[in-house]
PDB file of N, CA and C in Angstrom:
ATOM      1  N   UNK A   1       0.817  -1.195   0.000  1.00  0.00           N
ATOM      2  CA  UNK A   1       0.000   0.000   0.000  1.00  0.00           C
ATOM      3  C   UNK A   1       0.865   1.266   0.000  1.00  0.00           C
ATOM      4  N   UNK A   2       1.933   1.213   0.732  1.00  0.00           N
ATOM      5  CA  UNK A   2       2.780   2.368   0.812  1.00  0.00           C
ATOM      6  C   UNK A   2       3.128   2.850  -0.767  1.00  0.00           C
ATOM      7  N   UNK A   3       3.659   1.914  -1.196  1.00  0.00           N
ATOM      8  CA  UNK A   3       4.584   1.850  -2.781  1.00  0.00           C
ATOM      9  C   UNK A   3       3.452   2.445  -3.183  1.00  0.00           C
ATOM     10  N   UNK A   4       2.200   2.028  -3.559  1.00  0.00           N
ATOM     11  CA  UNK A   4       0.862   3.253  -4.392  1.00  0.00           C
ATOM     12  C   UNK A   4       1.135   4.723  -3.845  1.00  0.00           C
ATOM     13  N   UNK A   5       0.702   4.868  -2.698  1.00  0.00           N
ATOM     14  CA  UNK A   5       1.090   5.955  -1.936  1.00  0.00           C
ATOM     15  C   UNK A   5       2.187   6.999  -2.559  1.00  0.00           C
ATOM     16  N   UNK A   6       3.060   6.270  -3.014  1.00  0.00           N
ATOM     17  CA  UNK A   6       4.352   6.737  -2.703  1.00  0.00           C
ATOM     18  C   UNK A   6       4.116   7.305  -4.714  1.00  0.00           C
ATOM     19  N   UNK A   7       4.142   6.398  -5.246  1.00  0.00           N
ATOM     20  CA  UNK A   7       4.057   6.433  -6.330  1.00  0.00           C
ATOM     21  C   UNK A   7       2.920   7.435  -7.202  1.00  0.00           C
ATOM     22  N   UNK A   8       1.956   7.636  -6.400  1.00  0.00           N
ATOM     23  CA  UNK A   8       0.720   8.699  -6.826  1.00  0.00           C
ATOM     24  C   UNK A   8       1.290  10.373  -6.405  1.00  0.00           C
ATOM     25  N   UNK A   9       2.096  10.016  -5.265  1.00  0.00           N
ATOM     26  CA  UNK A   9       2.745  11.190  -4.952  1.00  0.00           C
ATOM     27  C   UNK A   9       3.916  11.780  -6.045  1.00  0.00           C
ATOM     28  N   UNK A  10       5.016  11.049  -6.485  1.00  0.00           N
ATOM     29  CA  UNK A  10       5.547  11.228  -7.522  1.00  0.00           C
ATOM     30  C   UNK A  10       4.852  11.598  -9.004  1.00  0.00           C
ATOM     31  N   UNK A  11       3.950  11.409  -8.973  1.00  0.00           N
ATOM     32  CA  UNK A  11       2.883  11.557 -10.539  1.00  0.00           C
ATOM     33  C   UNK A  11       2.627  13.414  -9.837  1.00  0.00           C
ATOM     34  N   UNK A  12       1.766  12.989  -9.150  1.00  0.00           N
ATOM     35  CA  UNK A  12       1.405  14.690  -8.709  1.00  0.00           C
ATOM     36  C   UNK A  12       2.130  15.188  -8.623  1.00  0.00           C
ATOM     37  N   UNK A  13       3.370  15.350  -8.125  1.00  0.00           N
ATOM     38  CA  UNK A  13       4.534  16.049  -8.288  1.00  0.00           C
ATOM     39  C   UNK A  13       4.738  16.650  -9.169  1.00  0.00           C
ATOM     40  N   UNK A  14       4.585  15.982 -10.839  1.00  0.00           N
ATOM     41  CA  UNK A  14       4.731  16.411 -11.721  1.00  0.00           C
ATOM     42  C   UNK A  14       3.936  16.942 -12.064  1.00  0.00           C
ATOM     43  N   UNK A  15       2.717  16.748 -11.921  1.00  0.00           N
ATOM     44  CA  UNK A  15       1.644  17.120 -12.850  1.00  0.00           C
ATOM     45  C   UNK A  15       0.926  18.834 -12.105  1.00  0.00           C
ATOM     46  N   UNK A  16       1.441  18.945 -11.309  1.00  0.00           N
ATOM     47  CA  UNK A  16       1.540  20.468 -10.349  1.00  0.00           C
ATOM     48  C   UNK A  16       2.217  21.742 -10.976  1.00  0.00           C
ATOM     49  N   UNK A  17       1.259  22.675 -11.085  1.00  0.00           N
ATOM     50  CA  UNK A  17       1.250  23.709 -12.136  1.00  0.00           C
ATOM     51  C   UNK A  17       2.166  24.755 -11.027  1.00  0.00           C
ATOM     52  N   UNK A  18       3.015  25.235 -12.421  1.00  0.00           N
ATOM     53  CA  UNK A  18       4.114  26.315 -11.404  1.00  0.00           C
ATOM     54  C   UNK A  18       4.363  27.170 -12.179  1.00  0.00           C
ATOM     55  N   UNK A  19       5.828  27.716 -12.339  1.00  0.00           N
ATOM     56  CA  UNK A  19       5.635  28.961 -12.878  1.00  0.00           C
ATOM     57  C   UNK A  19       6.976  28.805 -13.756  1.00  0.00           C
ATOM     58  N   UNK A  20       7.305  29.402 -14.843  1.00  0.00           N
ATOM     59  CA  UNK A  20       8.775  29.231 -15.740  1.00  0.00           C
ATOM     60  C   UNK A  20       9.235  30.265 -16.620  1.00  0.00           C
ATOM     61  N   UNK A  21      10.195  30.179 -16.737  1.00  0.00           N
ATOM     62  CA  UNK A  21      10.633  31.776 -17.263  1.00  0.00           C
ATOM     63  C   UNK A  21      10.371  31.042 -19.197  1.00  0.00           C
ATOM     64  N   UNK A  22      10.057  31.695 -19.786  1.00  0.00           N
ATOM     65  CA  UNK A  22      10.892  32.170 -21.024  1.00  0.00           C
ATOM     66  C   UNK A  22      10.892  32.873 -21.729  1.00  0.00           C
ATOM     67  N   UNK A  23      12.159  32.740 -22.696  1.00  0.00           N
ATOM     68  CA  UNK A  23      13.126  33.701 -23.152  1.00  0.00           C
ATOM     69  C   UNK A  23      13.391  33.647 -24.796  1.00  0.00           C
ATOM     70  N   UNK A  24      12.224  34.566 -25.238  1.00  0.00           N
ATOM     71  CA  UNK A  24      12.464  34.750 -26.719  1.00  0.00           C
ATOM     72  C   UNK A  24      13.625  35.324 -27.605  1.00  0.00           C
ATOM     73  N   UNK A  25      14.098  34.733 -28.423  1.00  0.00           N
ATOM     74  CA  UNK A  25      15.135  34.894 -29.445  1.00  0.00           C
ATOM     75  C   UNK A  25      14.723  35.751 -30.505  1.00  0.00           C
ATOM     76  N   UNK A  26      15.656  36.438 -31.053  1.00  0.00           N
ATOM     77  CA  UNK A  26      15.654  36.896 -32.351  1.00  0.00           C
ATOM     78  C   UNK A  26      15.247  36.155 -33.433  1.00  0.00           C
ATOM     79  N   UNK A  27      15.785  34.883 -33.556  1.00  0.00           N
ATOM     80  CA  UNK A  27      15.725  34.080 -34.751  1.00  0.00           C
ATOM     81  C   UNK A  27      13.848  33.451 -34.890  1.00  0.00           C
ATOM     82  N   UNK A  28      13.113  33.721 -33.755  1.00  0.00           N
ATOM     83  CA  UNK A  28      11.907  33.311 -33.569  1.00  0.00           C
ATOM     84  C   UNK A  28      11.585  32.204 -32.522  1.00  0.00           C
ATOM     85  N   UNK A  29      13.155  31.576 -32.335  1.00  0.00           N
ATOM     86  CA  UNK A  29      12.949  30.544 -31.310  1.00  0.00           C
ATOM     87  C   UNK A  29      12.654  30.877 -29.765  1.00  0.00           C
ATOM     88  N   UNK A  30      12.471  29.761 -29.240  1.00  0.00           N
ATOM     89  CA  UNK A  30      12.399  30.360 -27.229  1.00  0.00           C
ATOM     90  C   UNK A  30      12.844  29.285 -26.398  1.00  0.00           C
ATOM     91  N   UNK A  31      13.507  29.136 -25.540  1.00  0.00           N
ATOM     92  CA  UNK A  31      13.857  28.450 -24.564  1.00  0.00           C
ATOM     93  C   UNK A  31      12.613  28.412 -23.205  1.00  0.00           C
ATOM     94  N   UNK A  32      12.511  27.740 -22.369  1.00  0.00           N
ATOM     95  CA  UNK A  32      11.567  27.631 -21.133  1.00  0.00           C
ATOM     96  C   UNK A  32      12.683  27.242 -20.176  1.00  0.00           C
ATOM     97  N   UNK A  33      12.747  27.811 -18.948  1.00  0.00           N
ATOM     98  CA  UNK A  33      13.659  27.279 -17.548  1.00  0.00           C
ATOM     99  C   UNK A  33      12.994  27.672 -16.610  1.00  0.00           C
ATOM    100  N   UNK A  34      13.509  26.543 -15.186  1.00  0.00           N
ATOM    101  CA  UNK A  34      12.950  26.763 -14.278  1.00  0.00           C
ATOM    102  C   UNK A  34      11.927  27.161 -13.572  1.00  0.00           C
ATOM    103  N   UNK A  35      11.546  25.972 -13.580  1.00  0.00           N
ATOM    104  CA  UNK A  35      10.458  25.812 -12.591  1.00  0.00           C
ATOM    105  C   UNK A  35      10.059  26.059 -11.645  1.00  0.00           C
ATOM    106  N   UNK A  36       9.337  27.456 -10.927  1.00  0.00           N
ATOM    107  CA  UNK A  36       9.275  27.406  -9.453  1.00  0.00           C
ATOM    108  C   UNK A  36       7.778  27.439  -8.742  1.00  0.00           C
ATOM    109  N   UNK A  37       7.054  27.344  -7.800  1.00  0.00           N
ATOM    110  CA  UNK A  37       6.350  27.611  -7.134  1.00  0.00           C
ATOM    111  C   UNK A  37       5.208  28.979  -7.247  1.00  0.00           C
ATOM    112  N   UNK A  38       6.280  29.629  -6.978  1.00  0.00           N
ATOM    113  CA  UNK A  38       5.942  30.619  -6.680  1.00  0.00           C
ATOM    114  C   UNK A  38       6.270  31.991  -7.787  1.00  0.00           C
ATOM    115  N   UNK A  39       5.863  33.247  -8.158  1.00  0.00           N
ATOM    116  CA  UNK A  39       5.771  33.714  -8.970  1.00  0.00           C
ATOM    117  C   UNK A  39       6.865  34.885  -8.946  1.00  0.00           C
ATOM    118  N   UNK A  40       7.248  35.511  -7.413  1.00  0.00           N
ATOM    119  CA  UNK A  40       7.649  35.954  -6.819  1.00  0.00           C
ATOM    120  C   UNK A  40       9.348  34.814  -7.540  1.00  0.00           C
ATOM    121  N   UNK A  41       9.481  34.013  -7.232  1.00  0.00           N
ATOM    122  CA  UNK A  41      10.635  33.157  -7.647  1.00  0.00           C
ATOM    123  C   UNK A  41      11.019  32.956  -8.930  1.00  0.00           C
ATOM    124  N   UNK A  42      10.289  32.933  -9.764  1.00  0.00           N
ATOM    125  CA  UNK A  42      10.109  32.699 -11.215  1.00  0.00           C
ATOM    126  C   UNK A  42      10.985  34.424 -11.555  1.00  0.00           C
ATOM    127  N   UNK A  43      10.323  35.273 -10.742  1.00  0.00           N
ATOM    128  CA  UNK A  43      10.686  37.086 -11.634  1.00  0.00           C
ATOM    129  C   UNK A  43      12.055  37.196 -10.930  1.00  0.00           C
ATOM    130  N   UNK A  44      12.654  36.349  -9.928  1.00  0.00           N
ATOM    131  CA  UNK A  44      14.172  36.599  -9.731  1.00  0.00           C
ATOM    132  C   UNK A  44      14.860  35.817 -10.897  1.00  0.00           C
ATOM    133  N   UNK A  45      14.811  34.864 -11.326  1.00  0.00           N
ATOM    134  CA  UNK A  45      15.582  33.687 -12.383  1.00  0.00           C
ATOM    135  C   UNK A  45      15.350  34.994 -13.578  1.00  0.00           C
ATOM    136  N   UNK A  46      14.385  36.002 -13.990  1.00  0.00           N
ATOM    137  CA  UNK A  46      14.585  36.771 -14.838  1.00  0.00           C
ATOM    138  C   UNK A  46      15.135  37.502 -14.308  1.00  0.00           C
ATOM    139  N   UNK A  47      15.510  37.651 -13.745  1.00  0.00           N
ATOM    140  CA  UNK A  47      16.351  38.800 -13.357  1.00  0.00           C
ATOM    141  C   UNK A  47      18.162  38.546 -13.420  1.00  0.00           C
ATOM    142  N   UNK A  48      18.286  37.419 -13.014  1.00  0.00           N
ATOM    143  CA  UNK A  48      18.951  36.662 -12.969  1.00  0.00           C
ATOM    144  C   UNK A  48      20.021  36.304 -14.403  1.00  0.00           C
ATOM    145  N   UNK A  49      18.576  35.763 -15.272  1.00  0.00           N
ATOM    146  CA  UNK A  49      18.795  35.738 -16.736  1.00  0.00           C
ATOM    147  C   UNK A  49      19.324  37.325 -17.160  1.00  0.00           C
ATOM    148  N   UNK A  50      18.931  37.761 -17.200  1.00  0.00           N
ATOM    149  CA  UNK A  50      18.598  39.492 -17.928  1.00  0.00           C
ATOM    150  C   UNK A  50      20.589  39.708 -17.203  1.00  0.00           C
ATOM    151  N   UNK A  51      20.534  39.539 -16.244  1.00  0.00           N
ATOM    152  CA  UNK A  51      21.910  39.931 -15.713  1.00  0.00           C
ATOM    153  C   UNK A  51      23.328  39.122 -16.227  1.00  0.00           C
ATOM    154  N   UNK A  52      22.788  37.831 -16.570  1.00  0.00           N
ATOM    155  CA  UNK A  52      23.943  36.972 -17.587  1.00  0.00           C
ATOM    156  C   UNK A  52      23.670  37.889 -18.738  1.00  0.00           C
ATOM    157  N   UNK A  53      23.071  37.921 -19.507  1.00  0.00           N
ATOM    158  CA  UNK A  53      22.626  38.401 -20.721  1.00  0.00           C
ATOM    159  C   UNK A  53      23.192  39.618 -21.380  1.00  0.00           C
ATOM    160  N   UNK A  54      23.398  40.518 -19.998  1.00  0.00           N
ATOM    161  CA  UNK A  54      23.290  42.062 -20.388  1.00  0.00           C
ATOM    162  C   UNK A  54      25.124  42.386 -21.261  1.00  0.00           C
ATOM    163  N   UNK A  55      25.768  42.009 -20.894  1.00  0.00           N
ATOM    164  CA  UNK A  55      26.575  42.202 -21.892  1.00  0.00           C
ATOM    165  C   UNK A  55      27.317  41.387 -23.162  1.00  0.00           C
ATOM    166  N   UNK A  56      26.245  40.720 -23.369  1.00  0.00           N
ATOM    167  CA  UNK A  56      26.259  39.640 -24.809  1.00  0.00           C
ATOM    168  C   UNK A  56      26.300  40.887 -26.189  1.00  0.00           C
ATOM    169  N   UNK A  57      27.042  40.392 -27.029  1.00  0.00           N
ATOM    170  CA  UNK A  57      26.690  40.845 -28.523  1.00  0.00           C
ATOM    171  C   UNK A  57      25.033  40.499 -28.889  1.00  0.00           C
ATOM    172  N   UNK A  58      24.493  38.999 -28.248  1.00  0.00           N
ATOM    173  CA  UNK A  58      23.460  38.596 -28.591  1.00  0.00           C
ATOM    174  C   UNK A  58      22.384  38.647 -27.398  1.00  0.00           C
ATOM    175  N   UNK A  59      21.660  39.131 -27.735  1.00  0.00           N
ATOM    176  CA  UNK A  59      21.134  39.177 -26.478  1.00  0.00           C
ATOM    177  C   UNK A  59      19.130  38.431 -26.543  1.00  0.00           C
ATOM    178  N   UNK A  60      18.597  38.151 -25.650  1.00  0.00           N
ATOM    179  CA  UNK A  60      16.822  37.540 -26.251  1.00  0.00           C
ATOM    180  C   UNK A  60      16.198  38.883 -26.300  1.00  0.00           C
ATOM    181  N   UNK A  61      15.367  38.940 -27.036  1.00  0.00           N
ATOM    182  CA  UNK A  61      14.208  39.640 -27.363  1.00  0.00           C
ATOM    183  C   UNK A  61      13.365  40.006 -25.584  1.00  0.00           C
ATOM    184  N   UNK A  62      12.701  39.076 -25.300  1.00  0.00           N
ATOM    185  CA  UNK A  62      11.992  39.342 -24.007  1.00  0.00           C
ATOM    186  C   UNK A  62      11.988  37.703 -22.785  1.00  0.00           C
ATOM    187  N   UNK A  63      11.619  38.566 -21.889  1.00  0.00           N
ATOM    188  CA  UNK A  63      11.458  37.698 -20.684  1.00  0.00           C
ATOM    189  C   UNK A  63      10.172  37.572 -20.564  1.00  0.00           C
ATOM    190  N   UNK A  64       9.778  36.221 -20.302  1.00  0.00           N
ATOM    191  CA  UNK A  64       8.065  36.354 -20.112  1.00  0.00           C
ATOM    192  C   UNK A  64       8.022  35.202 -18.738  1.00  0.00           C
ATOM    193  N   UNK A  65       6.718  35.218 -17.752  1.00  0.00           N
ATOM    194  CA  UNK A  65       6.540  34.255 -16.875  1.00  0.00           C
ATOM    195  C   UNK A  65       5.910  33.490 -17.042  1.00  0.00           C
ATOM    196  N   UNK A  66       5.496  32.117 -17.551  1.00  0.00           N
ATOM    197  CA  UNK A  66       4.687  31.395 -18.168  1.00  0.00           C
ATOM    198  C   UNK A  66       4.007  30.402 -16.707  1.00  0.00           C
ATOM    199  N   UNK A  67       2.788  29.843 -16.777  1.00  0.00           N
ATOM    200  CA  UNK A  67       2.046  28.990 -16.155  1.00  0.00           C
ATOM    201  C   UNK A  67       2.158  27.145 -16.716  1.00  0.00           C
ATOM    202  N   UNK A  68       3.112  26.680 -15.952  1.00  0.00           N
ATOM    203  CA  UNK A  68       3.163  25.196 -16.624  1.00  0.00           C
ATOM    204  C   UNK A  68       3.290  23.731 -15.679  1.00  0.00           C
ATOM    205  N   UNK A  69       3.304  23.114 -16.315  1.00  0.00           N
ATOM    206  CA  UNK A  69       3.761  22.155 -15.131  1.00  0.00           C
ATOM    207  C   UNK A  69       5.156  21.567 -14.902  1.00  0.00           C
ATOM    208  N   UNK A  70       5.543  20.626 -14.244  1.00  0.00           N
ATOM    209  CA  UNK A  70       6.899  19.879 -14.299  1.00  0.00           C
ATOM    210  C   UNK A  70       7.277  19.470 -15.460  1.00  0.00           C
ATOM    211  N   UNK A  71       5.713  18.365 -15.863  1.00  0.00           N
ATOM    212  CA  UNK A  71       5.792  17.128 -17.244  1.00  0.00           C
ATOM    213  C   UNK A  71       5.950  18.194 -18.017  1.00  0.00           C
ATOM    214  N   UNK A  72       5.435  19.439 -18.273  1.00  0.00           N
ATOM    215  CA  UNK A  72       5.523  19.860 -19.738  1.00  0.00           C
ATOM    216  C   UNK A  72       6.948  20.490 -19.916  1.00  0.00           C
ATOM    217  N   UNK A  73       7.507  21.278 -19.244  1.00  0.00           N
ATOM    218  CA  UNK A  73       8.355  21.843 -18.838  1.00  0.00           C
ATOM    219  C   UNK A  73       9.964  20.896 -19.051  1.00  0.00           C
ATOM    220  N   UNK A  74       9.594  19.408 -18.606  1.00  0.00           N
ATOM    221  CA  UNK A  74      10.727  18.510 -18.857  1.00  0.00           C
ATOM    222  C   UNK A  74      10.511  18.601 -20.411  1.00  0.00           C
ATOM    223  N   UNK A  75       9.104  17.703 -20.649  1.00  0.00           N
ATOM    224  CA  UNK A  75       9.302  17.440 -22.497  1.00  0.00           C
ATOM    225  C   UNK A  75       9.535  18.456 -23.246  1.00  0.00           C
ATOM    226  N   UNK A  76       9.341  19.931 -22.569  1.00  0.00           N
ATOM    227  CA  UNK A  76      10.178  20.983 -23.732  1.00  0.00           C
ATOM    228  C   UNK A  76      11.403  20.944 -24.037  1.00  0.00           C
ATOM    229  N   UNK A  77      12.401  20.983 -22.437  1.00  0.00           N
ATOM    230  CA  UNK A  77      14.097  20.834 -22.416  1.00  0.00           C
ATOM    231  C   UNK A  77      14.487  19.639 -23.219  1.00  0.00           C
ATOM    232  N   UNK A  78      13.749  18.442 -23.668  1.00  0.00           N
ATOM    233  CA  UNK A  78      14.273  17.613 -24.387  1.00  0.00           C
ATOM    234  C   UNK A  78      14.020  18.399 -25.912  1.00  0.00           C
ATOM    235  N   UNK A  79      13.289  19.128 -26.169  1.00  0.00           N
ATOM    236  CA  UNK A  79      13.582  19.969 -28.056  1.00  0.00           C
ATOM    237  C   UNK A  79      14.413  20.467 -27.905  1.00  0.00           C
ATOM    238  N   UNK A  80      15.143  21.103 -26.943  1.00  0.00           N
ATOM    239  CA  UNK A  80      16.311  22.031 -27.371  1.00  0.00           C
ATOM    240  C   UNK A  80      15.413  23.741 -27.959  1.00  0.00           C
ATOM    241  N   UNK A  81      16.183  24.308 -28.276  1.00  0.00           N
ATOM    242  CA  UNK A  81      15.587  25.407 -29.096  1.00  0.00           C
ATOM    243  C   UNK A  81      14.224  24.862 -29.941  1.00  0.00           C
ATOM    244  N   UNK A  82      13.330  25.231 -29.541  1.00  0.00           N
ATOM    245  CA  UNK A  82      11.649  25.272 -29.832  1.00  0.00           C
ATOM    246  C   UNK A  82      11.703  26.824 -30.824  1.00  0.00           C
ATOM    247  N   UNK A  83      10.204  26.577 -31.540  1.00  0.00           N
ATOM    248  CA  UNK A  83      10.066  27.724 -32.298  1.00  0.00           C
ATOM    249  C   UNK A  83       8.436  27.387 -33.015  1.00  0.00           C
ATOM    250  N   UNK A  84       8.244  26.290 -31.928  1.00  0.00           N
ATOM    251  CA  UNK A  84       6.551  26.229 -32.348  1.00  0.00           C
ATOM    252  C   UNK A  84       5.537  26.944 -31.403  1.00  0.00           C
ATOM    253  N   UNK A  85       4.371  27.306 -32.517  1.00  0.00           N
ATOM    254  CA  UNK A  85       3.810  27.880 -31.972  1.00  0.00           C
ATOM    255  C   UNK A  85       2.757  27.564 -30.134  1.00  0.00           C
ATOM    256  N   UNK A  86       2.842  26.345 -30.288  1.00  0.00           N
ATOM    257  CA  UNK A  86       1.881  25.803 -29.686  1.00  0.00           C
ATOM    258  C   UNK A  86       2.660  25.634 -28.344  1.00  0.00           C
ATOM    259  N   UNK A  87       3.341  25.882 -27.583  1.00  0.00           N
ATOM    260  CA  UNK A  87       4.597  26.097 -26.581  1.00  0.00           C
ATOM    261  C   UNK A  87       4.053  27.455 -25.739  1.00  0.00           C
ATOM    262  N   UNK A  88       3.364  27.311 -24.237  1.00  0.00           N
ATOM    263  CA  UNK A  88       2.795  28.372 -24.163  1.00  0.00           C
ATOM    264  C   UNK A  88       3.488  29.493 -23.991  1.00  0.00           C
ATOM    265  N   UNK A  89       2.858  30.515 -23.641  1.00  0.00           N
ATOM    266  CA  UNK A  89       3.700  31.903 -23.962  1.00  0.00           C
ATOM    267  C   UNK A  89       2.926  32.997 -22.364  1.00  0.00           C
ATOM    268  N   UNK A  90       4.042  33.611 -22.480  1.00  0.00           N
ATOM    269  CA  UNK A  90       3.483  34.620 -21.236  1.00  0.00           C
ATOM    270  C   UNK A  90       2.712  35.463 -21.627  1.00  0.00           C
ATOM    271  N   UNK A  91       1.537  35.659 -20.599  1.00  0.00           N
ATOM    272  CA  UNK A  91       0.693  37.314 -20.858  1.00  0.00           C
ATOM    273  C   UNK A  91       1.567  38.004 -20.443  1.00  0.00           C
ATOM    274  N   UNK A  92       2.015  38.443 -19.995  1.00  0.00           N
ATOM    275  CA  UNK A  92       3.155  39.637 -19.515  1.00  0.00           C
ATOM    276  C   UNK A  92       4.331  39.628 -19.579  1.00  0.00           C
ATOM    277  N   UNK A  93       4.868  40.471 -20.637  1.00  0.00           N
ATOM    278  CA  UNK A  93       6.091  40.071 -21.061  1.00  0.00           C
ATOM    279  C   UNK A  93       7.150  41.517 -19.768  1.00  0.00           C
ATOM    280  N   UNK A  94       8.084  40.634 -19.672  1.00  0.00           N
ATOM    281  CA  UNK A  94       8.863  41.288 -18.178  1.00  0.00           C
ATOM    282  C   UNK A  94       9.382  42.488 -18.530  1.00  0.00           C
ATOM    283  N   UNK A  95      10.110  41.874 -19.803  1.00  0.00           N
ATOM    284  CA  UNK A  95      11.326  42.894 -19.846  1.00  0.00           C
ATOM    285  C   UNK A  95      11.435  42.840 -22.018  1.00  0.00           C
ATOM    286  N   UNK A  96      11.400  43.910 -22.603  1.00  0.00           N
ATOM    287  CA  UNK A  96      11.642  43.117 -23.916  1.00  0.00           C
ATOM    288  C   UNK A  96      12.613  44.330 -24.232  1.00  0.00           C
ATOM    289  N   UNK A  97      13.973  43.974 -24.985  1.00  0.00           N
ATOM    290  CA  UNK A  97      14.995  44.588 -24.816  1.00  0.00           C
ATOM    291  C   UNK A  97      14.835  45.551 -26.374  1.00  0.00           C
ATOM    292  N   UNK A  98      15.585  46.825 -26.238  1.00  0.00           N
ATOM    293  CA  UNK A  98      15.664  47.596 -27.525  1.00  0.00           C
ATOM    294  C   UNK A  98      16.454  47.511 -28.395  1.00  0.00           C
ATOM    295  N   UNK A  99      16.460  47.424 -29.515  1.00  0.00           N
ATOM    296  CA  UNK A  99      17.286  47.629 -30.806  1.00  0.00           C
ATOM    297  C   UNK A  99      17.681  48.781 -30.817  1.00  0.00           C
TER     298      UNK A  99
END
């Protein structure tokens, strides 16, 4: 009985909606990272990002906070650079940088 227990807990784990940064490209593509809780946590990792970033030749287009879960969030990091549409997207974009 435990092992079910144990094992329904690991499923929910994943399937628990959180929060993830991503980070649109020039070329049209976007990356998704990190997963957190809380939303408040999610806008430091942009911040975070934005601060690696800031003195690149190349730099992303915008920061957005997206609503996702674990599962989806893993099967994105396995595409690598994404550029489909269907990959959700933030209502509020954080930060979107100038040309």
């Amino acid at each position: 009985m435990h092992f079910l227990v144990e094992r329904v807990h690991r499923l929910d784990r994943w399937q628990r909606r959180g929060f993830a940064v991503r980070v649109d490209w020039p070329d049209g593509s976007h990356q998704l990272f990190g997963w957190r809780r809380g939303w408040h946590q999610a806008s430091r990792l942009v911040q975070r990002d934005r601060w690696y970033w800031r003195s690149s030749p190349v730099r992303p287009l915008a920061w957005s906070i997206i609503v996702v879960t674990r599962a989806e969030l893993r099967l994105h990091a396995r595409r690598g650079w994404c550029s489909t549409d269907s990959c959700p997207s933030g209502a509020r974009v954080l930060r979107r940088e100038r040309r």
